[in-house]
Structures are given as structure tokens and as C-alpha cells.
Protein backbone atom coordinates (compact mmCIF):
# COMPACT_ATOMS: atom_id res chain seq x y z
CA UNK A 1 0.00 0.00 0.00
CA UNK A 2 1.47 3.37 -1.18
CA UNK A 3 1.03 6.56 1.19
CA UNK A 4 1.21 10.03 -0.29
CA UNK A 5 2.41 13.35 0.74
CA UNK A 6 -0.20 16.63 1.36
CA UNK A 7 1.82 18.51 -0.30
CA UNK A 8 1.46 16.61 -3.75
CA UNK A 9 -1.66 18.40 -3.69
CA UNK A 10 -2.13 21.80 -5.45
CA UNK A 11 -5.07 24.18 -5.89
CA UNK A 12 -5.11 26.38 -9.54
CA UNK A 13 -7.27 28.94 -10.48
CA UNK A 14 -7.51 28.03 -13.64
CA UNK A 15 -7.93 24.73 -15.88
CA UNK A 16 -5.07 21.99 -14.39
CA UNK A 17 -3.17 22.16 -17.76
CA UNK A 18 -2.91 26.48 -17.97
CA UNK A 19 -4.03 27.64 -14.55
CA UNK A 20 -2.26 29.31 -11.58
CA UNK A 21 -0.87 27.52 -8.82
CA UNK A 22 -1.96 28.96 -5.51
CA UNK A 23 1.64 29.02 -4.00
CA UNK A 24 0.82 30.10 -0.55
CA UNK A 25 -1.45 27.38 0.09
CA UNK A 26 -0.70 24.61 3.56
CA UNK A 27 -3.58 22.65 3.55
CA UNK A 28 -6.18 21.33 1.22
CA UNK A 29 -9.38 19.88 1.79
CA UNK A 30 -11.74 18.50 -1.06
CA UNK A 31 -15.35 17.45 0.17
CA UNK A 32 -17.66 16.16 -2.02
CA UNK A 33 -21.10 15.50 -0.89
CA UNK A 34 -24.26 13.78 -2.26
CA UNK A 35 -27.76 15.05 -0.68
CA UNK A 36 -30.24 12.71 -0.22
CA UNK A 37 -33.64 12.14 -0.80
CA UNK A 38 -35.73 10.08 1.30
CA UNK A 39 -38.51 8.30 0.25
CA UNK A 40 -39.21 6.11 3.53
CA UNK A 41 -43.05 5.23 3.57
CA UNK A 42 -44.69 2.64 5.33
CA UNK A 43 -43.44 -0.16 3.50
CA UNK A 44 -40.20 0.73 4.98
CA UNK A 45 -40.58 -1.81 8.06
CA UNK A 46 -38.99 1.85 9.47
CA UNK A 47 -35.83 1.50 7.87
CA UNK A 48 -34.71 4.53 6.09
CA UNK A 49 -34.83 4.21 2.68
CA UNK A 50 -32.61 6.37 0.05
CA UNK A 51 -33.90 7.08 -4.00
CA UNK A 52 -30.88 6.20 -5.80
CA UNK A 53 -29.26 8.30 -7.93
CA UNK A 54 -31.55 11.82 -7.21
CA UNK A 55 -30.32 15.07 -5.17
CA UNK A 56 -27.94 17.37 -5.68
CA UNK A 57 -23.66 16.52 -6.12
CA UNK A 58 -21.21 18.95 -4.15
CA UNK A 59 -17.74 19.10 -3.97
CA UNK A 60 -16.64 22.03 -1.40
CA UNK A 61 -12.70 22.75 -1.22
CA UNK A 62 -11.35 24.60 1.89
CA UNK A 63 -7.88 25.77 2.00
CA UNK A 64 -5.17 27.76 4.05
CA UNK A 65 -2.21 29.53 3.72
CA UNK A 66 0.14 31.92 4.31
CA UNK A 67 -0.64 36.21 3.07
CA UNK A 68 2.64 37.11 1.05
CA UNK A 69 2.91 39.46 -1.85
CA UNK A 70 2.12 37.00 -4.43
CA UNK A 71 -0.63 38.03 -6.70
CA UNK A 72 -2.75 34.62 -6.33
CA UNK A 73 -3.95 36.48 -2.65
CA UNK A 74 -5.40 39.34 -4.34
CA UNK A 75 -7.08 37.09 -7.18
CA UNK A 76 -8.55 35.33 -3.88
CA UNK A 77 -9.36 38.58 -1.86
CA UNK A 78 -10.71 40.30 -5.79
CA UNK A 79 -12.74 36.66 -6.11
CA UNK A 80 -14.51 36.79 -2.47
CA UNK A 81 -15.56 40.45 -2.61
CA UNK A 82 -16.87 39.96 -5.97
CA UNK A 83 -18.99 36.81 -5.56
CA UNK A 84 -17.81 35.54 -8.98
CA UNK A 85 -17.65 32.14 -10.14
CA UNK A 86 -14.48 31.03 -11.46
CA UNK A 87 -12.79 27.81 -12.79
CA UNK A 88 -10.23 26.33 -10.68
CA UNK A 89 -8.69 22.86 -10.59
CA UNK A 90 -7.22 20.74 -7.77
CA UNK A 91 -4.83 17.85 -8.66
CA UNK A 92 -2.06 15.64 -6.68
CA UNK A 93 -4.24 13.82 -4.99
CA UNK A 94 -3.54 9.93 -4.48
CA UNK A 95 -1.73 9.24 -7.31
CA UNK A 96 -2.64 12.39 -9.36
CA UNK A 97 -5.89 12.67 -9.79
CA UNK A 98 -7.38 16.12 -11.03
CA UNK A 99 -11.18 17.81 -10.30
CA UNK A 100 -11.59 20.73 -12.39
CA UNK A 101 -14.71 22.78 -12.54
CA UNK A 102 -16.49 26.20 -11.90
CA UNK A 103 -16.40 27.29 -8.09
CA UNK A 104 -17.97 30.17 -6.00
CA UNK A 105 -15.41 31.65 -3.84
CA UNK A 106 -18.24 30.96 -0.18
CA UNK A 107 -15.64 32.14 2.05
CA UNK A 108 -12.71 34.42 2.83
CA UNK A 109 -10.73 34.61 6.06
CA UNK A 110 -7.51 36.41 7.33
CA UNK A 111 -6.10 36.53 10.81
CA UNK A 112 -2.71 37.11 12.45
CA UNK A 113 -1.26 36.67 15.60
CA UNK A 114 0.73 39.15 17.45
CA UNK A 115 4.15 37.21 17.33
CA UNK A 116 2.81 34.90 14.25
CA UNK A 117 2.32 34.93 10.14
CA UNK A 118 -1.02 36.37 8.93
CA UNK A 119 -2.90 33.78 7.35
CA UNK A 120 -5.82 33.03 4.99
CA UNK A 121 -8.35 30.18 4.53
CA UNK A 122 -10.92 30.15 1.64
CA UNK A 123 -14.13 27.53 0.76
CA UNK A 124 -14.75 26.91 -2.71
CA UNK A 125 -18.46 25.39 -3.30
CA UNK A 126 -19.09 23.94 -7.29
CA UNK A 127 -21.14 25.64 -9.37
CA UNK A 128 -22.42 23.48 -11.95
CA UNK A 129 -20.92 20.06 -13.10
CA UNK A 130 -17.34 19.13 -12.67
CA UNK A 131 -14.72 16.64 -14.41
CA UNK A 132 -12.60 13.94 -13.13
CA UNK A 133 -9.47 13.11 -14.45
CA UNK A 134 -7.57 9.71 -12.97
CA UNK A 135 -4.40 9.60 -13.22
């Protein structure tokens, strides 16, 4: 069984093949969700019962990093404030598998500590459908 390094993974703004690394990034988190719809009636014995295949696909990415003077920041900080949807792909992950699609920029953060680095964390929700790419 192979084991893989966090920092294989890389968000881009951007399609995988042309788009902007995010250099500033730590951590990556890709969450992709499936909502459900239940369709438990009586014939259920009272076991929950799912409808295959229905409600809505999600993938959320949340990331953090490190506030330098690289212009990927401001894209970030320019992308929050304006609400816009954007593509952006994430790749590296396993053995090098790549999402790509259009994502809403949900959430912006920045703190810093006294004594510390200031630092960022964004969510990215999908807008739309998305691709995967195996590696």
C-alpha cells in the first residue's frame, strides 16, 4: 500500500493544464457531498430508505495559507468580494488525480497573531458540473 504526501496536492485557479498555482497554500481539503432524498413510507418496516441516484452533487474545497505578496492572494481577496464564479482545478491527490470545474469563492478569512504569520483560509463550493481526471 502506497502513502502520499499533502503537499502533492495543489489548488489552480484556472484549468489543471494552464491555470495558476496557488503558491501560498498549507492545507487542502476537497469534500464532495451527495444530498439525499428520502422516500421512507410505510413499507419501509422503518428502515430509512434512500432514492438512488436523485439530489444534488457537491464538492466544497477549503484551503489555508500563508498572506505574502504574491498576486494569487489578491485574485482570492478580488474573487470573495466579488462573488464571482471562477474555474479552478485541484490535482495531486492519491496518485494524481485532477477535479476541475467552476467554483464560488463561499468564504474568505484572514487573521494574524501578534508574534505569528497572517494567514488566509478560503471555501470553494461547485457551481455546476465538474470533471474527473484519474491519473
Amino acid at each position: 500500500m502506497t502513502a502520499y504526501t499533502g503537499r502533492s496536492m495543489t489548488l489552480k485557479l484556472g484549468t489543471w493544464a494552464a491555470g495558476t498555482a496557488l503558491a501560498q497554500v498549507r492545507t487542502h481539503t476537497l469534500t464532495m457531498d451527495h444530498e439525499v432524498v428520502d422516500i421512507t413510507n410505510k413499507d419501509s418496516n422503518g428502515f430509512r430508505t434512500i432514492l438512488e441516484g436523485a439530489g444534488t452533487k457537491r464538492i466544497g474545497i477549503s484551503t489555508d495559507g500563508i498572506v505574502d505578496n504574491a498576486a494569487s492572494y489578491e485574485t482570492l481577496f478580488s474573487a470573495a468580494n466579488s462573488g464571482s464564479i471562477s474555474t479552478y482545478s485541484i490535482g495531486g491527490m492519491g496518485d494524481g488525480d485532477v477535479i476541475e470545474g467552476s467554483f464560488h469563492l463561499s468564504s474568505f478569512e484572514t487573521s494574524g497573531a501578534h508574534n505569528g504569520e497572517q494567514t488566509f483560509s478560503v471555501t470553494l463550493n461547485s457551481s455546476g458540473a465538474w470533471t474527473l481526471t484519474a491519473a
